[in-house]
Protein backbone atom coordinates (compact mmCIF):
# COMPACT_ATOMS: atom_id res chain seq x y z
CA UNK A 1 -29.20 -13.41 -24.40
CA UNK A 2 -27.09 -12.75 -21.44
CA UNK A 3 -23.80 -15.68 -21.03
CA UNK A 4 -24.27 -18.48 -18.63
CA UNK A 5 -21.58 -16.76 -15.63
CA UNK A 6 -18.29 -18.18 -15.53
CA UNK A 7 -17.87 -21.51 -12.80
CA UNK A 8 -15.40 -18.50 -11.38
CA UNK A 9 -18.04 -16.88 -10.43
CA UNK A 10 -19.37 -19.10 -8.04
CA UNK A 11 -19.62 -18.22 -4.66
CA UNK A 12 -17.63 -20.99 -3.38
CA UNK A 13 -14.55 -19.38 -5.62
CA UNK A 14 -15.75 -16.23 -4.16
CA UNK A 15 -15.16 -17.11 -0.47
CA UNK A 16 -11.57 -18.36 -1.00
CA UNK A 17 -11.00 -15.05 -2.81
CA UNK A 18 -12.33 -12.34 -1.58
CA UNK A 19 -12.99 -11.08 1.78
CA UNK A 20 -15.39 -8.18 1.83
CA UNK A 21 -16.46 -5.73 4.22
CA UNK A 22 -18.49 -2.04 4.50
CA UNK A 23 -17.39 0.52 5.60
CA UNK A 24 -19.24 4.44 6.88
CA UNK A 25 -16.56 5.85 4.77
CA UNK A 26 -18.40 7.99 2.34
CA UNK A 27 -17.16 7.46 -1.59
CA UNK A 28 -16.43 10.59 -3.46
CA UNK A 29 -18.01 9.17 -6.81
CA UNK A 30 -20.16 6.27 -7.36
CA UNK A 31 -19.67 4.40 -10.56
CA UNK A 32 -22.84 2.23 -11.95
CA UNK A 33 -21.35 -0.53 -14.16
CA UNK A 34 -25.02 -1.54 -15.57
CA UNK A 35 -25.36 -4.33 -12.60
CA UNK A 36 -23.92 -2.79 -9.63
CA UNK A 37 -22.34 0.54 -8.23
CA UNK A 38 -19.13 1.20 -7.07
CA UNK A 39 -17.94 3.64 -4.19
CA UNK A 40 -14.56 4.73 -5.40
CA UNK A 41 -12.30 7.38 -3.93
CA UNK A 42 -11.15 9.77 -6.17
CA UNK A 43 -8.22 13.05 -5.50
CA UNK A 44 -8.47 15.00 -8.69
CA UNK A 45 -6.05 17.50 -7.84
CA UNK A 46 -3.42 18.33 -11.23
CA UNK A 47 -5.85 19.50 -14.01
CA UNK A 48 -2.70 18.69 -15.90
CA UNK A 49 -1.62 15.45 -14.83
CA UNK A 50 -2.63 11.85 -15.54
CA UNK A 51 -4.60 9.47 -13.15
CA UNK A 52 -3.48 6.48 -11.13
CA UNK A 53 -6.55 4.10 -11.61
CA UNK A 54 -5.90 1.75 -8.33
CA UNK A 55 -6.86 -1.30 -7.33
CA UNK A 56 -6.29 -2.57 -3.89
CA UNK A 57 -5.62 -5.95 -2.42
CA UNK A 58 -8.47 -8.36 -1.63
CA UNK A 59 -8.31 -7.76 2.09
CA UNK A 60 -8.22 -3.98 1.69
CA UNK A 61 -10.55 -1.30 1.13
CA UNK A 62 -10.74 1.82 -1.49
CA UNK A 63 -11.02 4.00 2.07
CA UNK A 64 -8.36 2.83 3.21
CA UNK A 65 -5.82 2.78 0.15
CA UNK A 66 -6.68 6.03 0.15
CA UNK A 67 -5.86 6.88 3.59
CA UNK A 68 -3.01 4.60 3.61
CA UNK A 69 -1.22 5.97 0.13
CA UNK A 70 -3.31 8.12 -1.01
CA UNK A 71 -0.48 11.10 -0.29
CA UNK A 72 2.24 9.08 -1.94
CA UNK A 73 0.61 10.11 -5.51
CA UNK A 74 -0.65 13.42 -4.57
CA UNK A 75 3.18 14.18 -3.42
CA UNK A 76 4.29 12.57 -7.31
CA UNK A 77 1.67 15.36 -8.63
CA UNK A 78 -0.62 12.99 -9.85
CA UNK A 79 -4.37 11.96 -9.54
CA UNK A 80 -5.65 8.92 -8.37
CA UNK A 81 -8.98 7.03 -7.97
CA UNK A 82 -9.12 4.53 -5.70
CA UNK A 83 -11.47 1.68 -6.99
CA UNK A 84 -13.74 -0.05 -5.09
CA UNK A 85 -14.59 -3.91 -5.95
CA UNK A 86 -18.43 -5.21 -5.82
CA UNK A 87 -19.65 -6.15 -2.30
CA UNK A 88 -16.69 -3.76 -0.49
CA UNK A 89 -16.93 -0.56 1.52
CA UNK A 90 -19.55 1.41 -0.20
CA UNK A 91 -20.04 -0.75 -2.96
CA UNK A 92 -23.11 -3.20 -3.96
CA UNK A 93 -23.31 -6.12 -5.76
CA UNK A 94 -21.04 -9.10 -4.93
CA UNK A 95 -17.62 -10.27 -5.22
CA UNK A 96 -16.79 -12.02 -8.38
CA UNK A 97 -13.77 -12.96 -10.70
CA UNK A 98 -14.75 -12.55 -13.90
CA UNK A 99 -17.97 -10.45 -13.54
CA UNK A 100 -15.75 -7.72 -12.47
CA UNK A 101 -13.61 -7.36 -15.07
CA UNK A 102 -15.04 -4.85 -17.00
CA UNK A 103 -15.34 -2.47 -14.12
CA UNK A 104 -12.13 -1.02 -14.08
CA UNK A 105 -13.15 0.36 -17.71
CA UNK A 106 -16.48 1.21 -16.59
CA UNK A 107 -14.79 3.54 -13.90
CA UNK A 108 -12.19 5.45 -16.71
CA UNK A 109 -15.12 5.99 -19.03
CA UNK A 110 -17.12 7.04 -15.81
CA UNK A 111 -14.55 9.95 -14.95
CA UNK A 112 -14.18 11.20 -18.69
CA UNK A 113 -10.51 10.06 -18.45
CA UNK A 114 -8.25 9.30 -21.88
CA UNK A 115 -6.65 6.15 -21.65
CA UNK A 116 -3.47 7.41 -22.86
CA UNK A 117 -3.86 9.69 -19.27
CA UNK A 118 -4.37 6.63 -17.30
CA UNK A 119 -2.09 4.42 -15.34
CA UNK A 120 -3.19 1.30 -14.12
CA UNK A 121 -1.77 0.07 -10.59
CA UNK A 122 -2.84 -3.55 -9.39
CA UNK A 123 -1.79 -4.71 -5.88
CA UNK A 124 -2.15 -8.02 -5.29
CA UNK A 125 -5.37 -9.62 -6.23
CA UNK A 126 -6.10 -5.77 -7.81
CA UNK A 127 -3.15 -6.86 -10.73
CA UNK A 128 -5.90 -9.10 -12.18
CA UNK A 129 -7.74 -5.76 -12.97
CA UNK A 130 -4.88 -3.54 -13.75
CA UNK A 131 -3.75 -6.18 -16.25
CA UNK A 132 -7.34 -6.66 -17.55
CA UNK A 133 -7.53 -2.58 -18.00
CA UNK A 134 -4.15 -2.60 -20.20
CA UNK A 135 -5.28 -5.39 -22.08
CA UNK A 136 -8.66 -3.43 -22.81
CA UNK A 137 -7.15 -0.15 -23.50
CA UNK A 138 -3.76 -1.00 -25.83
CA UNK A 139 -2.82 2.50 -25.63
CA UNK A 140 -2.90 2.77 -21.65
CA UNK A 141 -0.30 5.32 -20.34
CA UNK A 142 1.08 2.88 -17.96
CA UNK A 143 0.94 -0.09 -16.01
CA UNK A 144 2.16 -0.67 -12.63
CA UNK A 145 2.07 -4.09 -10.69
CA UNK A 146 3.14 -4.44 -7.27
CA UNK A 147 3.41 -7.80 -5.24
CA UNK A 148 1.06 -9.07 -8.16
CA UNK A 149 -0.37 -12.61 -9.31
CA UNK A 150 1.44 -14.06 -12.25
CA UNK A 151 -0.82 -17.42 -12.55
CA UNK A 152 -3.95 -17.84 -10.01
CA UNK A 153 -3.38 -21.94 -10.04
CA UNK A 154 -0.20 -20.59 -8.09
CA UNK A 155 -1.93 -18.69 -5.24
CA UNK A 156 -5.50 -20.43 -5.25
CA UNK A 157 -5.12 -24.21 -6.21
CA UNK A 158 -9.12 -24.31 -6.60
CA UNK A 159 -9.73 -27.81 -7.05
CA UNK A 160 -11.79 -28.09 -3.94
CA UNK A 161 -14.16 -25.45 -5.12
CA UNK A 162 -14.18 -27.13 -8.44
CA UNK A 163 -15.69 -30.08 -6.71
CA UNK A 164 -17.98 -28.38 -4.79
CA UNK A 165 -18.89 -26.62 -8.04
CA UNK A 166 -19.36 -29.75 -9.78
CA UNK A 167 -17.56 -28.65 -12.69
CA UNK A 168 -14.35 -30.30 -12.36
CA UNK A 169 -10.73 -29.04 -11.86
CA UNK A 170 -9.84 -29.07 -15.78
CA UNK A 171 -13.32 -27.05 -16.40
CA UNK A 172 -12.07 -24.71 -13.57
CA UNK A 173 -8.58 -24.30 -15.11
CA UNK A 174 -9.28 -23.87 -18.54
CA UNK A 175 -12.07 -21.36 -17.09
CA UNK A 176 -8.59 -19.66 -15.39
CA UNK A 177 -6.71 -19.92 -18.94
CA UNK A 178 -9.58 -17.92 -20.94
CA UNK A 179 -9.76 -15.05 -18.82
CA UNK A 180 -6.66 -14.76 -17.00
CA UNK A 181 -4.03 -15.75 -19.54
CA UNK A 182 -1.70 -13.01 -18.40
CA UNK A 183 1.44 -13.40 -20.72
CA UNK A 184 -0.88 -12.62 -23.54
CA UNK A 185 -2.86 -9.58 -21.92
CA UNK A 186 0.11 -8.36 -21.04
CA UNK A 187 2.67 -9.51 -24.48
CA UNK A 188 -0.19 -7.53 -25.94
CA UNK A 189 0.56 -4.38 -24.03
CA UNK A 190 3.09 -2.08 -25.46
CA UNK A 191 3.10 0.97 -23.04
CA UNK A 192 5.39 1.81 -19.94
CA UNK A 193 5.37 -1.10 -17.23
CA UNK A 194 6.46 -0.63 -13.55
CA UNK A 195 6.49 -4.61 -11.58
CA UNK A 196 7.63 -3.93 -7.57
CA UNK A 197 8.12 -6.82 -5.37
CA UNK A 198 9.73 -7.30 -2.03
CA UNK A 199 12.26 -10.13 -1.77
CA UNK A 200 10.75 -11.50 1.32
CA UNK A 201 7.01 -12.19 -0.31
CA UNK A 202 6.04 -15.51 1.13
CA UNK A 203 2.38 -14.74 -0.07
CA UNK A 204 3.61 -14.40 -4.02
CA UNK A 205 7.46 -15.41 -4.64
CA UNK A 206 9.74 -13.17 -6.86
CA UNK A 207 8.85 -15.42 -9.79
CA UNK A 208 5.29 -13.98 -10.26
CA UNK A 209 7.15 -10.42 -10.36
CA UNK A 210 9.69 -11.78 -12.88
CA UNK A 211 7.21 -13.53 -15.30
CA UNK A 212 4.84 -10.47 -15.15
CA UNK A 213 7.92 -8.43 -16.36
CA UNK A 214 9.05 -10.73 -18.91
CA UNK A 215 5.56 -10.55 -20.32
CA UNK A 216 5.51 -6.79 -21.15
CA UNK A 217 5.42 -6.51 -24.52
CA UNK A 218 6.99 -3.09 -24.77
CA UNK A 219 10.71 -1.88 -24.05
CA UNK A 220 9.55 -0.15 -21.42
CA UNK A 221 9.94 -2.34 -19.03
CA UNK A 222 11.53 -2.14 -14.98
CA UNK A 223 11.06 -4.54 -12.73
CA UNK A 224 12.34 -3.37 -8.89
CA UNK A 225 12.87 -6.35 -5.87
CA UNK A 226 13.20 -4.79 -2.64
CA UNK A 227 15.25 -6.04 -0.10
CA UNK A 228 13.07 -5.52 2.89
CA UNK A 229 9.72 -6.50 3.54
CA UNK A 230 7.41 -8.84 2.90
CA UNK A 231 3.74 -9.49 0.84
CA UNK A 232 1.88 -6.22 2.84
CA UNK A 233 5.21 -4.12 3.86
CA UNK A 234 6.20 -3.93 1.03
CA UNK A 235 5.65 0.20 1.09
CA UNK A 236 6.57 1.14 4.51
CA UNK A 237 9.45 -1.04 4.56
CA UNK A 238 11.30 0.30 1.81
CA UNK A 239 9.37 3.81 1.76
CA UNK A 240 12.35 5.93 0.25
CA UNK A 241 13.33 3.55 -2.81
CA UNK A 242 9.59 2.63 -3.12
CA UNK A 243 8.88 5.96 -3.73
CA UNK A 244 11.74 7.11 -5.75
CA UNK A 245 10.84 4.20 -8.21
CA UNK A 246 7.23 4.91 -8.35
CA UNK A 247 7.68 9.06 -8.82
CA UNK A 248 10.52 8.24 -11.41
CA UNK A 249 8.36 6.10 -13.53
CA UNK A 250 5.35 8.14 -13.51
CA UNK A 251 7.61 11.74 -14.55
CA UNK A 252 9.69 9.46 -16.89
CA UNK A 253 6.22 8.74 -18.69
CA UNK A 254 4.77 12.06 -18.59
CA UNK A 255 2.13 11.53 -15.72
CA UNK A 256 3.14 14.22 -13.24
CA UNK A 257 2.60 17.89 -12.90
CA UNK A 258 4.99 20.16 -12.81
CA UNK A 259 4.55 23.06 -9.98
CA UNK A 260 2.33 25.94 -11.77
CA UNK A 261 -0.06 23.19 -12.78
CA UNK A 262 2.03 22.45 -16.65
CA UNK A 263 2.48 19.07 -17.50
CA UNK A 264 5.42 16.98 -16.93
CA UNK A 265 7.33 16.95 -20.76
């Protein structure tokens, strides 16, 4: 007997979350998670490398996180797959909080990747996924958060939609609590962990970026605050230290690909 679906899952959370649109972009794989199908973007280019599993903002597309940074990990020698949420670009299915966690494992399992291969980046609203892959797979290669959400009560006070839900703001909370508790996903992560914020987020303060680091429970931990920037410049505001930190961390793990196709020692 299939679980009664989470009050997160209703569609009046859904509308102050998500903002989904299609796209003609054509995805290079389609993943079926059992109830809907995702059109991801995948560069599989290093036989010998790991893969960036990516998850993009909730006003953003797979397309165009592909398009937009797609070269930054190709230049680190890496792969990447760009996943797509339910109800976006290619996808089907619809937007939802907790029905979508298990996609992000559906999509490794889909491209025959080891977990110990895989690094998990979240952006924004995509760090409840990245977070949600390391705490599935305990032996994840890596885990890299940028402007992410340390608490959703923080970023989405939903107490309206609770009432328009019916099920009351404490229901809606503890609902938050049971399947977002991120200090203990992430206290029971031990691999490599990469949190990059810019100092002039608005959207998400520096204190999400400094809990989410605290949290790791491995010792390999950085946590790098730009100084320019805000929430959605982060990147091309501080391109050359944004890149140096993100190439450093995935050859300091063993992710990259060494020219002649070898594998970064």
């Amino acid at each position: 007997m299939e679980p009664a679906p989470s009050p997160l899952d209703h569609p009046a959370v859904g509308r102050r979350v998500f903002y989904p649109r299609s796209t003609t972009a054509v995805p290079t794989h389609l993943v079926d998670t059992g109830t809907a199908r995702l059109g991801c973007h995948v560069r599989q280019t290093f036989p010998s490398a790991g893969t960036v599993v990516y998850f993009h903002g909730n006003g953003e597309l797979a397309s165009e996180s592909d398009a937009f940074c797609g070269d930054l990990f190709t230049q680190a020698r890496v792969n990447v797959c760009f996943v797509e949420y339910r109800g976006y670009g290619a996808s089907d299915g619809q937007a939802a909080l907790v029905a979508m966690l298990g996609d992000g494992a559906k999509v490794v399992e889909a491209l025959g990747l080891a977990p110990e291969r895989v690094v998990a980046f979240g952006r924004s609203l995509g760090s409840l996924y990245a977070i949600e892959l390391a705490h599935r797979f305990p032996r994840l290669g890596g885990l890299i958060l940028e402007s992410a959400i340390a608490a959703i009560p923080d970023l989405w006070p939903l107490d309206r939609e609770a009432e328009e839900i019916g099920c009351g703001a404490v229901a809606l909370n503890r609902e938050i609590a049971t399947h977002f508790d991120h200090r203990a996903k992430l206290g029971g992560y031990t691999g490599p962990q990469l949190v990059l914020h810019a100092a002039g987020d608005r959207h998400l303060d520096t204190t999400h970026a400094e809990r989410l680091h605290a949290w790791g429970g491995g010792t390999e931990k950085r946590l790098v605050v730009f100084p320019h920037g805000n929430h959605n410049s982060i990147l091309m505001a501080n391109l050359p230290a944004y890149s140096t930190a993100l190439w450093t961390f995935l050859r300091d793990i063993g992710m990259t690909a060494l020219p002649g196709g070898t594998r970064q020692a």
